[in-house]
Protein backbone atom coordinates (compact mmCIF):
# COMPACT_ATOMS: atom_id res chain seq x y z
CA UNK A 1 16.20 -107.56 -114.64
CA UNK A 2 14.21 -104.98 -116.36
CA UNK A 3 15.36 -102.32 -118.60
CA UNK A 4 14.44 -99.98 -116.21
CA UNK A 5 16.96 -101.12 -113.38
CA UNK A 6 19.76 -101.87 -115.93
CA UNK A 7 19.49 -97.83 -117.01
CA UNK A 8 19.35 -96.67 -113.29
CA UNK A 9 22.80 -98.64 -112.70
CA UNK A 10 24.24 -98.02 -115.91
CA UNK A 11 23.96 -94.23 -114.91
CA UNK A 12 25.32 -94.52 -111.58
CA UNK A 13 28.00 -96.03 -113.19
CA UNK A 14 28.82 -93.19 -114.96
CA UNK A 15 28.37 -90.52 -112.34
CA UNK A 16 29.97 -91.95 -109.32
CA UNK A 17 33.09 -93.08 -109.73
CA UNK A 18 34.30 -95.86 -108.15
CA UNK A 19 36.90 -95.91 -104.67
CA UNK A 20 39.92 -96.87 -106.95
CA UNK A 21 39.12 -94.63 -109.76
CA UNK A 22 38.75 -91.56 -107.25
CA UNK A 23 42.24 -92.83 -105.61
CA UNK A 24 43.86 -92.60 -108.68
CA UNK A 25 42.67 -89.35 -109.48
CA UNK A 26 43.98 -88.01 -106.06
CA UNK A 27 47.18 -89.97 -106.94
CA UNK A 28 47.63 -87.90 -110.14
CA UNK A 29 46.94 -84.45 -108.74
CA UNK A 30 49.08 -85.10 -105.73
CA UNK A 31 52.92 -84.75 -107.93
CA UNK A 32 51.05 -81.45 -109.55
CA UNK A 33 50.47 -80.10 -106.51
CA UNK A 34 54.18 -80.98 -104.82
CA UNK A 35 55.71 -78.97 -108.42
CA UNK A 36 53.78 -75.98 -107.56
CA UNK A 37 54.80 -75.76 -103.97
CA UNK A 38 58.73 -76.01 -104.49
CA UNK A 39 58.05 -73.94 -107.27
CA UNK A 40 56.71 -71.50 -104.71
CA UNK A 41 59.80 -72.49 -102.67
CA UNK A 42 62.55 -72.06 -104.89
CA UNK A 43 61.00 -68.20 -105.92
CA UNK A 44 61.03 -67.01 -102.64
CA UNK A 45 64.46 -68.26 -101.99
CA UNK A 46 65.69 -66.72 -104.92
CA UNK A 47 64.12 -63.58 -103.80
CA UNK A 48 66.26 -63.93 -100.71
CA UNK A 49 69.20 -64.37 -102.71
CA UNK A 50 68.71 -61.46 -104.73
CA UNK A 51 67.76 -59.29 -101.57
CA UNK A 52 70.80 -60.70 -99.17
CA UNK A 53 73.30 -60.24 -102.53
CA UNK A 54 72.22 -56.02 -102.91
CA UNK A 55 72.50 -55.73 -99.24
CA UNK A 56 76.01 -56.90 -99.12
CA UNK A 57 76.70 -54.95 -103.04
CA UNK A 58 75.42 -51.92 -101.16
CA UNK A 59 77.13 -51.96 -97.87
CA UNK A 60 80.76 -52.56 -99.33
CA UNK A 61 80.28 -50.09 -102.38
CA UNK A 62 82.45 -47.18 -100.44
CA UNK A 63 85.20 -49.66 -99.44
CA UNK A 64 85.35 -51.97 -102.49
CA UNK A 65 85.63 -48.71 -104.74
CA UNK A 66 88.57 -46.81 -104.98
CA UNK A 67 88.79 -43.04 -102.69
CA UNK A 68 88.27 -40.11 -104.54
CA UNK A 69 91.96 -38.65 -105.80
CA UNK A 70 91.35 -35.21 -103.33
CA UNK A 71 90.59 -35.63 -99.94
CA UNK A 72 87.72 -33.59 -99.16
CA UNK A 73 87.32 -30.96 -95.82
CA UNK A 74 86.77 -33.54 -92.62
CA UNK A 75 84.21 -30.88 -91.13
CA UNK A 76 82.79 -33.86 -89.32
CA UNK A 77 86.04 -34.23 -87.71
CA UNK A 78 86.19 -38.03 -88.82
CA UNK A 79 89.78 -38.36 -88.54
CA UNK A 80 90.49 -37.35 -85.16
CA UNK A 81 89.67 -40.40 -83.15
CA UNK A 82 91.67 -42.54 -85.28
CA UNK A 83 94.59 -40.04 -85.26
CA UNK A 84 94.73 -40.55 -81.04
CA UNK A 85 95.40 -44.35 -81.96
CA UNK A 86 98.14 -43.88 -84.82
CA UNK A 87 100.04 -41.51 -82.88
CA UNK A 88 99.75 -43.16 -79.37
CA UNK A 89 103.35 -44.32 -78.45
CA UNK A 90 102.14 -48.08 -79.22
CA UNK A 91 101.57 -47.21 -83.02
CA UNK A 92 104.01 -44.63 -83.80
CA UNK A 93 107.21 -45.95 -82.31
CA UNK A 94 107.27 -48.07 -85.11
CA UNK A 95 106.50 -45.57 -87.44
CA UNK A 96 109.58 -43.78 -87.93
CA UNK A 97 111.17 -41.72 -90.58
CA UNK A 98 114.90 -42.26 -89.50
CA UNK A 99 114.65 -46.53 -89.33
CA UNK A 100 115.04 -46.44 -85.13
CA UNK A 101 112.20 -48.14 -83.68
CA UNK A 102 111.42 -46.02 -80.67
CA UNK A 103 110.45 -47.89 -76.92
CA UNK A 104 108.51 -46.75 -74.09
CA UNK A 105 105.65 -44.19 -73.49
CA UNK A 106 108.23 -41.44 -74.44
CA UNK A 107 108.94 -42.74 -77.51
CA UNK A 108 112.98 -42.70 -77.07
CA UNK A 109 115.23 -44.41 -79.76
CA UNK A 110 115.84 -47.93 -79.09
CA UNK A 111 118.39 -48.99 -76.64
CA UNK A 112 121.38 -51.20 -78.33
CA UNK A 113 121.74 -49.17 -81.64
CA UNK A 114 119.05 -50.99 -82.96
CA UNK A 115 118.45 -49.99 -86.70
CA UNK A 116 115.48 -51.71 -88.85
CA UNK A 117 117.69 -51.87 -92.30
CA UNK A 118 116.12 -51.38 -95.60
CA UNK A 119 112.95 -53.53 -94.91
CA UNK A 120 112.04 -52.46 -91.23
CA UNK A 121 113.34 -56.29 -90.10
CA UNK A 122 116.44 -55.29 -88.33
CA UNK A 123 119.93 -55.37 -90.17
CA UNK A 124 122.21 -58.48 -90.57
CA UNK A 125 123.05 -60.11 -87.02
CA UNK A 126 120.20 -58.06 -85.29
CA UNK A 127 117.34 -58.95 -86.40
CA UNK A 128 113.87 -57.68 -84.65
CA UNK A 129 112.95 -61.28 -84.37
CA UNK A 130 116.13 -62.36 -82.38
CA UNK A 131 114.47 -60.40 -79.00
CA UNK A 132 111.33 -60.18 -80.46
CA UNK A 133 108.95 -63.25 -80.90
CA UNK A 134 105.71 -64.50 -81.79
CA UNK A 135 104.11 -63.31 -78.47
CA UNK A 136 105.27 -61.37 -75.79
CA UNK A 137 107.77 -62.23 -73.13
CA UNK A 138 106.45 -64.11 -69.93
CA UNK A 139 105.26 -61.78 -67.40
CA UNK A 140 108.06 -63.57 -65.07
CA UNK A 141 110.95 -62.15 -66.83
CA UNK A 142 109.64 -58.31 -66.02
CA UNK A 143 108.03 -55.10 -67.29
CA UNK A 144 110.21 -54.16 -69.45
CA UNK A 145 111.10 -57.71 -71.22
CA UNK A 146 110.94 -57.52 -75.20
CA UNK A 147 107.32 -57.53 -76.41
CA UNK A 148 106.09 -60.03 -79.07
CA UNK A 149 103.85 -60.53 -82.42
CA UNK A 150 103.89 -62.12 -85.08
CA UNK A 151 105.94 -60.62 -88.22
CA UNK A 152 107.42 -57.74 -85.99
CA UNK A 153 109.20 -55.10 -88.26
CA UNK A 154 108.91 -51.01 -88.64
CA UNK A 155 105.85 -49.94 -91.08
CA UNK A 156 107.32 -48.66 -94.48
CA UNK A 157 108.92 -45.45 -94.28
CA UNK A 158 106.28 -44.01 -96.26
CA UNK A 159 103.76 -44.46 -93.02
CA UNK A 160 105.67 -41.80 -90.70
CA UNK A 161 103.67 -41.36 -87.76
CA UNK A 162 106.42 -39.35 -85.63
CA UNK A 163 106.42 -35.00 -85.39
CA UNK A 164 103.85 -34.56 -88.44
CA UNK A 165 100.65 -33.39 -88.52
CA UNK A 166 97.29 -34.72 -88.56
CA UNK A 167 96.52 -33.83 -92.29
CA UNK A 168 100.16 -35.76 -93.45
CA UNK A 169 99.04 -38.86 -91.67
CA UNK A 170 95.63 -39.03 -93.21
CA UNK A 171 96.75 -38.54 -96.79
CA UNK A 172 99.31 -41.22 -96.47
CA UNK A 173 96.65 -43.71 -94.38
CA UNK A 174 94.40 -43.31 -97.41
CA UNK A 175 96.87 -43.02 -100.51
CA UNK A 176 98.15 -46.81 -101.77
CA UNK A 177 101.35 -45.22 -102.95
CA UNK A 178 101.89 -44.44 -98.71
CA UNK A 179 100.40 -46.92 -96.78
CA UNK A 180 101.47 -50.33 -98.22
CA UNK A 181 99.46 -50.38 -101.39
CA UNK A 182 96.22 -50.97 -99.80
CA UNK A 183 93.15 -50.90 -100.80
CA UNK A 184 90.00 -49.70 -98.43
CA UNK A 185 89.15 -52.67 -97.72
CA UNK A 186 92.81 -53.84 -97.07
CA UNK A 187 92.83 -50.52 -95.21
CA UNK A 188 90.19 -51.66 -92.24
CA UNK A 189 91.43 -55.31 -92.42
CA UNK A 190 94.92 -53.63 -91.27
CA UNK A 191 93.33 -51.54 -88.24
CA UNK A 192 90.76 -54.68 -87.37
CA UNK A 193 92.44 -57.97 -87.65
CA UNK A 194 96.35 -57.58 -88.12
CA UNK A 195 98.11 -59.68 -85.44
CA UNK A 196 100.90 -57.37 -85.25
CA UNK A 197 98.38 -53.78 -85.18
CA UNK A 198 96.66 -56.28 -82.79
CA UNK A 199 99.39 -56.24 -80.36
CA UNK A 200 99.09 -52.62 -79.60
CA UNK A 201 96.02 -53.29 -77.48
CA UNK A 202 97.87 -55.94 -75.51
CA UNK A 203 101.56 -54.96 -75.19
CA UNK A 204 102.23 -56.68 -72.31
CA UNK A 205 104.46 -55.41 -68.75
CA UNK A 206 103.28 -52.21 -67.61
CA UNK A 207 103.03 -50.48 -71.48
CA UNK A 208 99.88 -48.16 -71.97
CA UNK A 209 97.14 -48.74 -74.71
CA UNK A 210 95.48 -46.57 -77.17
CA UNK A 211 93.12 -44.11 -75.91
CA UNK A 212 90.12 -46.40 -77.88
CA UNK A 213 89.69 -50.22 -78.15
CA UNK A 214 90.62 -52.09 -81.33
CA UNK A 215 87.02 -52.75 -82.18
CA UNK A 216 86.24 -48.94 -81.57
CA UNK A 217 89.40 -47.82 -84.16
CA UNK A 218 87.84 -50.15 -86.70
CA UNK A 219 84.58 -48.44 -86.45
CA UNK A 220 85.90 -45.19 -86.54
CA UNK A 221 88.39 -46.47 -89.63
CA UNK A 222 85.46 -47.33 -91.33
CA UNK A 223 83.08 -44.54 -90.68
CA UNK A 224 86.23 -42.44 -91.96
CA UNK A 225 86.33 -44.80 -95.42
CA UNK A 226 82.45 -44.52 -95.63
CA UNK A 227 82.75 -41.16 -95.76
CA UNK A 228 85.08 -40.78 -98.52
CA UNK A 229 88.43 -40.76 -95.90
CA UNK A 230 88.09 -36.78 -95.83
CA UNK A 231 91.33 -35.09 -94.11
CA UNK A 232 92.00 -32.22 -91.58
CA UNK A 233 92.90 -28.96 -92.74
CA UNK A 234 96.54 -29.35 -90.68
C-alpha cells in the first residue's frame, strides 16, 4: 500500500464518522433535547397556573372582602328582585319578630299555639321537628300536610322579614351582626345552596313559590354583593 492511499483513508477517517459514532452522537443529544421540551412544558403550565389563580383572586375579591360599613344609594335598584323572594310568604313566615312561625299564603300565625322558643326550634314538648321532617309530607296525606327540610327552625330574630320596609331588610341581609354572622360569601351560599332556603322553591301541596327561581335569587344576591350590597332609600 502506498503512502498515498494510506493518507487518503487516514483522512476519511477523520472526516466521516463512522455509523456507531454518529448513533452515539444522536444518542447524546436526544436527553438534551427531551429537558428542553418539558422545560417548555412545565413554563407554560405554570403560566396557566398563574393566569387560572388571578382569574379566580379577581372574581371573588367583592365577596371574599368585607362590605363597606355604609350602604351606598341602590340607584340601580339591585335590591328589589331579591326583596320579592325574602318577603314572599315562603321566606318570611319564618321570619318573624314575635317567635310564631306564620303558615299559608296569608301568612297567619300558626295553628296549635305553636311558639319557636329562644332558638327558633320550637319549645319543650313541641318541637318544629315533631310535625316537621327531613322532607315534606307524602303528597297522599294532602295539601295542607306539614312541610319538610332539613334543620327546620325560625331565622334569628334579628332577620325580621314581616311589616318592615325594604331598606330594614337590606341592612340586616348585609350586616353580620343581623343576618347570622355571615360573611358575603356565606351570604350567597345561604340564598344558593341551603337545604332548608332550598325548600322554599319546592314546598310541596298546593303552596306558591317565589316570584324568581333559586338559581335566579342567587344571581341577583350576587350581582347585589358585587356591587357593594347598596340599599333602598325606604
Amino acid at each position: 500500500m502506498t503512502d498515498a492511499i494510506r493518507s487518503n483513508r487516514a483522512r476519511a477517517s477523520q472526516v466521516v464518522p463512522s455509523a456507531s459514532v454518529a448513533t452515539q452522537m444522536q444518542n447524546a443529544r436526544r436527553p438534551q433535547a427531551l429537558q428542553r421540551a418539558h422545560q417548555r412544558q412545565a413554563r407554560v403550565a405554570v403560566a396557566w397556573l398563574l393566569l387560572a389563580g388571578l382569574f379566580l383572586l379577581l372574581s371573588g375579591t367583592v365577596r371574599a372582602a368585607p362590605l363597606p360599613t355604609t350602604a351606598a344609594a341602590d340607584d340601580a335598584n339591585l335590591f328589589e328582585p331579591i326583596r320579592t323572594v325574602v318577603q314572599h310568604p315562603r321566606c318570611m313566615n319564618c321570619h318573624v319578630a314575635d317567635g310564631v312561625p306564620r303558615q299559608y299564603d296569608d301568612s297567619r300565625p300558626h295553628a296549635q299555639n305553636v311558639h319557636g322558643g329562644d332558638k327558633g326550634f320550637g319549645v319543650p314538648g313541641l318541637q318544629c321537628s315533631t310535625c316537621h321532617q327531613t322532607t315534606n309530607a307524602h303528597e297522599a296525606a294532602g295539601p295542607n300536610a306539614p312541610p319538610g327540610a332539613p334543620n327546620w327552625h325560625l331565622a334569628p330574630k334579628e332577620m325580621v322579614w314581616v311589616d318592615v320596609t325594604p331598606r330594614d331588610i337590606c341592612l340586616r341581609l348585609r350586616d353580620p351582626k343581623t343576618n347570622g354572622g355571615k360573611s358575603p360569601k356565606e351570604l350567597l351560599h345561604h340564598f344558593a345552596e341551603d337545604p332548608l332556603v332550598a325548600w322554599g322553591w319546592a314546598p310541596g301541596g298546593n303552596r306558591s313559590v317565589p316570584p324568581l327561581t333559586q338559581d335566579e335569587t342567587a344571581a341577583a344576591v350576587e350581582k347585589w354583593l358585587d356591587a357593594g350590597a347598596p340599599c333602598p332609600k325606604a
